[in-house]
Protein backbone atom coordinates (compact mmCIF):
# COMPACT_ATOMS: atom_id res chain seq x y z
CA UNK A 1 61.01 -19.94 157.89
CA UNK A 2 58.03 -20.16 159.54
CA UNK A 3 54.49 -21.22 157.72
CA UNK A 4 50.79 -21.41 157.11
CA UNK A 5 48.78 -24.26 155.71
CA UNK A 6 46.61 -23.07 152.15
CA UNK A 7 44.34 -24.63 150.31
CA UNK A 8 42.29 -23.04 147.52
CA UNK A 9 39.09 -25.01 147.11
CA UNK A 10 36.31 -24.48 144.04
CA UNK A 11 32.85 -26.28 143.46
CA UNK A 12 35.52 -29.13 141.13
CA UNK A 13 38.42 -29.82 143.09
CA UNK A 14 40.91 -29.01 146.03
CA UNK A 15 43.34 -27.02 143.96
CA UNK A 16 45.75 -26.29 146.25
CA UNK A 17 47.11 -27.84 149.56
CA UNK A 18 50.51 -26.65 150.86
CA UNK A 19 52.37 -24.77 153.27
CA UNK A 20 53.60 -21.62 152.21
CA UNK A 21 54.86 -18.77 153.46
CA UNK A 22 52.43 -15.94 152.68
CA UNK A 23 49.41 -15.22 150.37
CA UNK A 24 48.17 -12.04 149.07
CA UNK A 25 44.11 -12.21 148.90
CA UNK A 26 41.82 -9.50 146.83
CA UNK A 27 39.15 -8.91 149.21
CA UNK A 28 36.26 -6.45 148.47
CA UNK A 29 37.69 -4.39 151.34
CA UNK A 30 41.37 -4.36 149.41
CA UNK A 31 44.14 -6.67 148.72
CA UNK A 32 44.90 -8.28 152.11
CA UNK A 33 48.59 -10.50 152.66
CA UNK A 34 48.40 -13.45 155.35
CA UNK A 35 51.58 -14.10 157.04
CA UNK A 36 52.21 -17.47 159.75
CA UNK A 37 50.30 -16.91 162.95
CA UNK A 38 47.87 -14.33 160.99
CA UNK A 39 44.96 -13.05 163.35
CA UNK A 40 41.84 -15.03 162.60
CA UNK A 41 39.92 -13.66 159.67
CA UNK A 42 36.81 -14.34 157.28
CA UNK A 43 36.95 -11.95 154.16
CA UNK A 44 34.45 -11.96 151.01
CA UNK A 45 36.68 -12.06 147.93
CA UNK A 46 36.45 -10.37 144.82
CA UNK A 47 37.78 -11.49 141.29
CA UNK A 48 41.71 -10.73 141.10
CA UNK A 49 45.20 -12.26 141.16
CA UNK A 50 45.79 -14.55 144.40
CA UNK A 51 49.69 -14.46 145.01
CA UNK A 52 51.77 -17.18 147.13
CA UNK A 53 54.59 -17.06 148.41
CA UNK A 54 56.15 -20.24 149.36
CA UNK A 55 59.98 -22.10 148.90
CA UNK A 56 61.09 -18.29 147.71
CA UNK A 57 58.95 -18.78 144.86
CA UNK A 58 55.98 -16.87 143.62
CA UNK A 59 52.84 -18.46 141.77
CA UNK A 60 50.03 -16.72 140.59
CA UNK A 61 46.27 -17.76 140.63
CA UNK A 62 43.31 -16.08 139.02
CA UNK A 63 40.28 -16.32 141.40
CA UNK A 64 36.57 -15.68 141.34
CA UNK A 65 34.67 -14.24 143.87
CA UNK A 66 34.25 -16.26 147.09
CA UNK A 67 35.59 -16.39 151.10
CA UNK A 68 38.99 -16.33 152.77
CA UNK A 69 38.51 -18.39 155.79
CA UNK A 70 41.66 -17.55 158.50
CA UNK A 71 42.78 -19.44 161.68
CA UNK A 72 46.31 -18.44 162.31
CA UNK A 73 47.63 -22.14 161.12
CA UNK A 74 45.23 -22.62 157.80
CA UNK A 75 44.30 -19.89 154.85
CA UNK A 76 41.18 -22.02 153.47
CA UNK A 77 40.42 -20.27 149.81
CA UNK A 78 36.52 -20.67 148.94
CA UNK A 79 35.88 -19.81 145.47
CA UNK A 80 33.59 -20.42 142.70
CA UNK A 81 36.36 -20.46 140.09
CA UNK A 82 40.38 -20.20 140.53
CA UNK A 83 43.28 -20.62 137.80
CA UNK A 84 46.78 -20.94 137.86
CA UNK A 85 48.46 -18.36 135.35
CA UNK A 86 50.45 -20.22 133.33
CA UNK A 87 47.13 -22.22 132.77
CA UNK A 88 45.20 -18.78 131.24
CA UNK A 89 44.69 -19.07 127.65
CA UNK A 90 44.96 -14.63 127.06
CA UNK A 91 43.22 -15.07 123.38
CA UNK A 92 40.06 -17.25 125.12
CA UNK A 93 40.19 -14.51 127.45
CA UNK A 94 40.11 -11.82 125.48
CA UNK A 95 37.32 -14.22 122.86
CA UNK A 96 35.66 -14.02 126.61
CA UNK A 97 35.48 -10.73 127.74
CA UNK A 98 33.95 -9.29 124.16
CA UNK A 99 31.53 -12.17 124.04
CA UNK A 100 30.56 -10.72 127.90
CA UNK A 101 30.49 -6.89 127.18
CA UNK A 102 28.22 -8.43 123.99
CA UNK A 103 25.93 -10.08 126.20
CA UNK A 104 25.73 -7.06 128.81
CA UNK A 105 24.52 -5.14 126.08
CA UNK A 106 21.87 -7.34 125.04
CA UNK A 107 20.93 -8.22 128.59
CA UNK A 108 20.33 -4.50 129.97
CA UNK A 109 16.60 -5.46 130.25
CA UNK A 110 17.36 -8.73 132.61
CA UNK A 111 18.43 -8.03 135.97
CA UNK A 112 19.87 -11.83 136.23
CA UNK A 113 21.45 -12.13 132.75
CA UNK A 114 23.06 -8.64 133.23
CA UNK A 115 24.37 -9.62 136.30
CA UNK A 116 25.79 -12.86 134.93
CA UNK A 117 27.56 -11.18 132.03
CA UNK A 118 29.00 -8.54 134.23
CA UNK A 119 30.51 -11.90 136.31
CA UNK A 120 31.91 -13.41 133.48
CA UNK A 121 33.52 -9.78 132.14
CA UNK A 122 34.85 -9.91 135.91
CA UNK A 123 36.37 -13.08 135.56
CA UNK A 124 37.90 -12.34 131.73
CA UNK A 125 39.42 -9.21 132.89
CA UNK A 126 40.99 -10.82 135.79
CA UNK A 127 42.59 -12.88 134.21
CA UNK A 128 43.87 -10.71 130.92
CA UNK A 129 45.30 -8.49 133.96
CA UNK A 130 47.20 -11.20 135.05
CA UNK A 131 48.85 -13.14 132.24
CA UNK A 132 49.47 -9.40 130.69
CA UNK A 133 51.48 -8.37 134.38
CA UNK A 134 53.14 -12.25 134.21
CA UNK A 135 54.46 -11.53 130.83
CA UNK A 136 55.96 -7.92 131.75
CA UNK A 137 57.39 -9.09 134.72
CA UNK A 138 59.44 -11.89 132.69
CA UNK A 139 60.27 -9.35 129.87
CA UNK A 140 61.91 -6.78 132.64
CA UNK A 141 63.75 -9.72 134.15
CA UNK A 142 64.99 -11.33 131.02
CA UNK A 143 66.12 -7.50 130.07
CA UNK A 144 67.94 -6.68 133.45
CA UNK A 145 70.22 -9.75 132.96
C-alpha cells in the first residue's frame, strides 16, 4: 500500500515521524483526509481530533490550532499543542474546561484574557470529545464480539 511521510510538530518536540497511509486533518474550512500523492495543500487548523491511518491501524491525536503543510510525499503538522488519546487525562480535562468557562466569565472585560480562555475551553473540549468517542468506540466493539 502506497504512503505519505507525517510528522506532527509543536513548539516542544517532533511528535510524530512516520509513513502512514492517510490522515484526517480539522481544518477551519472542514475536516480534510490526505491520501499518498495528495495535491499540494496549506490549511489553517482548528482544535479537533487528528486521525491516522497507518499499518491498518488507527491512532488518535488531539491538536490545537495551527497549519497543515502538503507536498504530495510529506503531511508536515504545525501546531501549538497536539496529544495522543490514550495520553488525555478526561477528569484534568473536564477540571480544565470549568476552570476556562470560569475565567471567560471573569475576563468579559479583556479582549486578550477572553480570548485566551476561550483557547483553552477549545482545547479542553477537544479533547473530552475525543477520549469520550475513544471509549464508545471500544465499548461497541467489545459488545459486537
Amino acid at each position: 500500500m502506497k504512503t505519505i511521510h507525517l510528522k506532527i510538530v509543536t513548539p516542544d518536540s517532533i511528535l510524530l515521524d512516520k509513513e502512514v497511509e492517510s490522515v484526517s486533518i480539522p481544518t477551519v474550512e472542514g475536516e480534510i483526509t490526505v491520501l499518498p500523492m495528495h495535491i499540494p495543500i496549506l490549511a489553517g487548523m482548528k482544535p479537533g481530533e487528528l486521525r491516522i491511518k497507518a499499518d491498518k491501524k488507527e491512532e488518535y491525536f488531539s491538536v490545537m490550532r495551527g497549519v497543515a503543510e502538503v507536498d504530495g510525499e510529506t503531511i508536515t503538522i504545525l501546531t501549538d499543542a497536539a496529544e495522543h488519546a490514550d495520553d488525555i487525562d478526561e477528569e484534568r480535562a473536564d477540571a480544565a474546561a470549568k476552570a476556562a468557562k470560569e475565567l471567560m466569565a471573569k475576563k468579559r472585560s479583556s479582549e486578550e484574557g477572553y480570548t485566551e480562555a476561550m483557547a483553552e475551553l477549545e482545547r479542553s473540549l477537544s479533547r473530552i470529545k475525543i477520549i469520550r468517542k475513544r471509549r464508545r468506540g471500544s465499548k461497541v466493539r467489545i459488545d459486537s464480539n
